[in-house]
C-alpha atoms as a PDB file:
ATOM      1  CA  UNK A   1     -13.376 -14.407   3.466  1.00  0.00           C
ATOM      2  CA  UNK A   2     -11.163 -11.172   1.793  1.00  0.00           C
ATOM      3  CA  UNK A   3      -8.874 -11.613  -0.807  1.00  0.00           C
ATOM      4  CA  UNK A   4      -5.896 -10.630   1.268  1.00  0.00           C
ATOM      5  CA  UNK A   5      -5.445  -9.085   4.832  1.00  0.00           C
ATOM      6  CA  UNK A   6      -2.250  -6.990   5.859  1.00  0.00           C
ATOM      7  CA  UNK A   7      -2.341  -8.166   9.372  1.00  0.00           C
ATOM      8  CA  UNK A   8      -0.315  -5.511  11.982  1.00  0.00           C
ATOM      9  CA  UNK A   9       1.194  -2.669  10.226  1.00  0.00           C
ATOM     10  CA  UNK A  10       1.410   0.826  11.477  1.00  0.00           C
ATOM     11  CA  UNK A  11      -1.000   2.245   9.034  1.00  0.00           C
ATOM     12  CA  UNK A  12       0.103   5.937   7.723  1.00  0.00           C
ATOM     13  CA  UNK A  13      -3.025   7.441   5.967  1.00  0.00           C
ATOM     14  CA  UNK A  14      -1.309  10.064   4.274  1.00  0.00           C
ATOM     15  CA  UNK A  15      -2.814  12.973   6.245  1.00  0.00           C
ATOM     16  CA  UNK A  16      -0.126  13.414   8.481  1.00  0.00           C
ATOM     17  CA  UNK A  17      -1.815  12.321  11.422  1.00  0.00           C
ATOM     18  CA  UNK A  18       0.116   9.999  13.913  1.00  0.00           C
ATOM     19  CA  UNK A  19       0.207   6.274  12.403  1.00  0.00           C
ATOM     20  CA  UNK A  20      -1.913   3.484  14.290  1.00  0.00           C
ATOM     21  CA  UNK A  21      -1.649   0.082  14.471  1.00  0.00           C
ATOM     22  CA  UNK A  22      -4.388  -1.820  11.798  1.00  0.00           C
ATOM     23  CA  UNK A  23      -4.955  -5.236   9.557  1.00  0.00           C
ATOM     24  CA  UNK A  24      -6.407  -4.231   6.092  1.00  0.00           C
ATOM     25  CA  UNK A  25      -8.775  -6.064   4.555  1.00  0.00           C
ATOM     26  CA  UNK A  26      -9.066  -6.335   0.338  1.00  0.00           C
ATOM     27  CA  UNK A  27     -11.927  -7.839  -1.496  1.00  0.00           C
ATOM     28  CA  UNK A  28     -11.982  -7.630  -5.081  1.00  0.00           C
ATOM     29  CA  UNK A  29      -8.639  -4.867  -5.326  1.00  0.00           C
ATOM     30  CA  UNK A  30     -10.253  -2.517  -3.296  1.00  0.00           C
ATOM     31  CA  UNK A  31      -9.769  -1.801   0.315  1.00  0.00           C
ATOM     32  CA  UNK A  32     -12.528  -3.537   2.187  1.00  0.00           C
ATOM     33  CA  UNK A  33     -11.934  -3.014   5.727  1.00  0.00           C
ATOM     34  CA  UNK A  34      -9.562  -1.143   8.652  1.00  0.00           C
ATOM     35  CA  UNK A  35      -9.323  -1.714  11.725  1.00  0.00           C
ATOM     36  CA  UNK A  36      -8.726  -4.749  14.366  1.00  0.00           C
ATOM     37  CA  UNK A  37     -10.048  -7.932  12.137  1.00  0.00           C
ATOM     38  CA  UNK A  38      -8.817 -10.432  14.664  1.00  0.00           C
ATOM     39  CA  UNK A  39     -10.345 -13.753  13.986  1.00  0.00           C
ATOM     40  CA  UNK A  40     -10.721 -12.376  10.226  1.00  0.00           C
ATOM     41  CA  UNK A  41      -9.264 -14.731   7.415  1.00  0.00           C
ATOM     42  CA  UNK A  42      -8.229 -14.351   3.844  1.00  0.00           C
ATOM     43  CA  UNK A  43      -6.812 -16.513   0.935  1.00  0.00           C
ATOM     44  CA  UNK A  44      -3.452 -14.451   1.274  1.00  0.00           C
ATOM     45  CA  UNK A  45      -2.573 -12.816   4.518  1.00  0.00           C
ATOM     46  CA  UNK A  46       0.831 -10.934   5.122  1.00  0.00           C
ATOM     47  CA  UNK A  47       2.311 -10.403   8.618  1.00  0.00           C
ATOM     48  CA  UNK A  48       3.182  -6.560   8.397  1.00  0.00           C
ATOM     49  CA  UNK A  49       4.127  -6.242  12.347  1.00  0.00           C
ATOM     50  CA  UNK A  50       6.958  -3.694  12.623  1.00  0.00           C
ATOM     51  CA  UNK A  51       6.511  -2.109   9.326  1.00  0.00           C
ATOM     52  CA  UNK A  52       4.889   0.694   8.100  1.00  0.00           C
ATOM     53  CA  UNK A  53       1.498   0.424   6.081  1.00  0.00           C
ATOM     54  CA  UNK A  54       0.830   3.288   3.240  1.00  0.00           C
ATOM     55  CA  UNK A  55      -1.332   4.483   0.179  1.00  0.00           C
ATOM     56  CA  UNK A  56       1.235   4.545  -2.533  1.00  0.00           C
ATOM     57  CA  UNK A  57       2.739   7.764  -3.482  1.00  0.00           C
ATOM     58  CA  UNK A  58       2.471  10.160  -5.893  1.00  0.00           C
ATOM     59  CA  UNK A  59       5.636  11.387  -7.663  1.00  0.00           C
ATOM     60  CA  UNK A  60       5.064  15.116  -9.084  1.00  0.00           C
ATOM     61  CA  UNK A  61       8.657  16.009  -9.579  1.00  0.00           C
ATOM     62  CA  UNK A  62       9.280  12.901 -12.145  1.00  0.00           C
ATOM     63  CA  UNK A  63      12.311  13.819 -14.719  1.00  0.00           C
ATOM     64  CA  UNK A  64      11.926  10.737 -16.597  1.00  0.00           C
ATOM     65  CA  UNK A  65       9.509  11.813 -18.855  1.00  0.00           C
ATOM     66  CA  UNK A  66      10.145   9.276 -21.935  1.00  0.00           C
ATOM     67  CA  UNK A  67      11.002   6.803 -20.244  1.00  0.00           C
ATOM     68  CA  UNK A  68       7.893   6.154 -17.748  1.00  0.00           C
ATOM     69  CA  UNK A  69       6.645   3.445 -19.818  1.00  0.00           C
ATOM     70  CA  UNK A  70      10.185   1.402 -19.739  1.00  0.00           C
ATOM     71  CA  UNK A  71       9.099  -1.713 -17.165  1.00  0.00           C
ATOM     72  CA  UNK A  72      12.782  -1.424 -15.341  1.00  0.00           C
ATOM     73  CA  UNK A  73      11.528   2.636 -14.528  1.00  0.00           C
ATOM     74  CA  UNK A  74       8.292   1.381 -13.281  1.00  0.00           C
ATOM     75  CA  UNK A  75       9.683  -1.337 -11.339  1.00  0.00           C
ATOM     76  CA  UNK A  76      12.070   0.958  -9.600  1.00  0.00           C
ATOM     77  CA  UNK A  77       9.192   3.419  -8.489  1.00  0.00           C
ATOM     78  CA  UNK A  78       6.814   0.719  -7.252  1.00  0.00           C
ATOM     79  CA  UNK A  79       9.876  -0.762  -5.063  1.00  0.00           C
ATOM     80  CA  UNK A  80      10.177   2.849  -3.239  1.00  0.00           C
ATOM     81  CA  UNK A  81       6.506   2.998  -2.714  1.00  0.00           C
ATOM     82  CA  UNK A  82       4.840   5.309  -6.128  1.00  0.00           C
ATOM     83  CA  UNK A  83       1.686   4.687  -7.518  1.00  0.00           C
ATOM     84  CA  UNK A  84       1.246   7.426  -9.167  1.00  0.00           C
ATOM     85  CA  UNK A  85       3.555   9.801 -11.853  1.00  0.00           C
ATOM     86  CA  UNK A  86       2.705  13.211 -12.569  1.00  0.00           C
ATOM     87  CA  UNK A  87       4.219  14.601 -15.558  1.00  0.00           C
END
């Protein structure tokens, strides 16, 4: 049993190729397994049909240098999908 499956997304790896329809497995906060886990169960399982499915992003254009580390900036990047600032 995973952690937490992501059942039905269109998964976008980030390479631009076209997206494809996946569940995602995580065990442990690392990606487990991809692909069609039908039958597959976890202790947390979100139904992702008709969304889209990502790696988070990586901001390299960020402006708000000081104030990264203020929780109400960090929220506000998480909610549009970045992981990651480069400064």
């Amino acid at each position: 049993m995973f952690d937490l499956l992501v059942r039905g997304g269109t998964v976008l790896d980030g390479t631009g190729a076209a997206g494809r329809r996946a569940d995602i497995a995580v065990s442990a906060d690392r990606i487990a397994e991809v692909g069609a886990l039908d039958g597959t169960r976890a202790t947390t399982e979100i139904d992702a049909t008709g969304r889209y499915v990502m790696p988070g992003f990586i901001d390299a254009h960020v402006h708000g240098d000081a104030a990264v580390f203020d929780p109400d900036v960090q929220l506000a990047a998480l909610r549009q999908g970045v992981t990651t600032f480069v400064l």
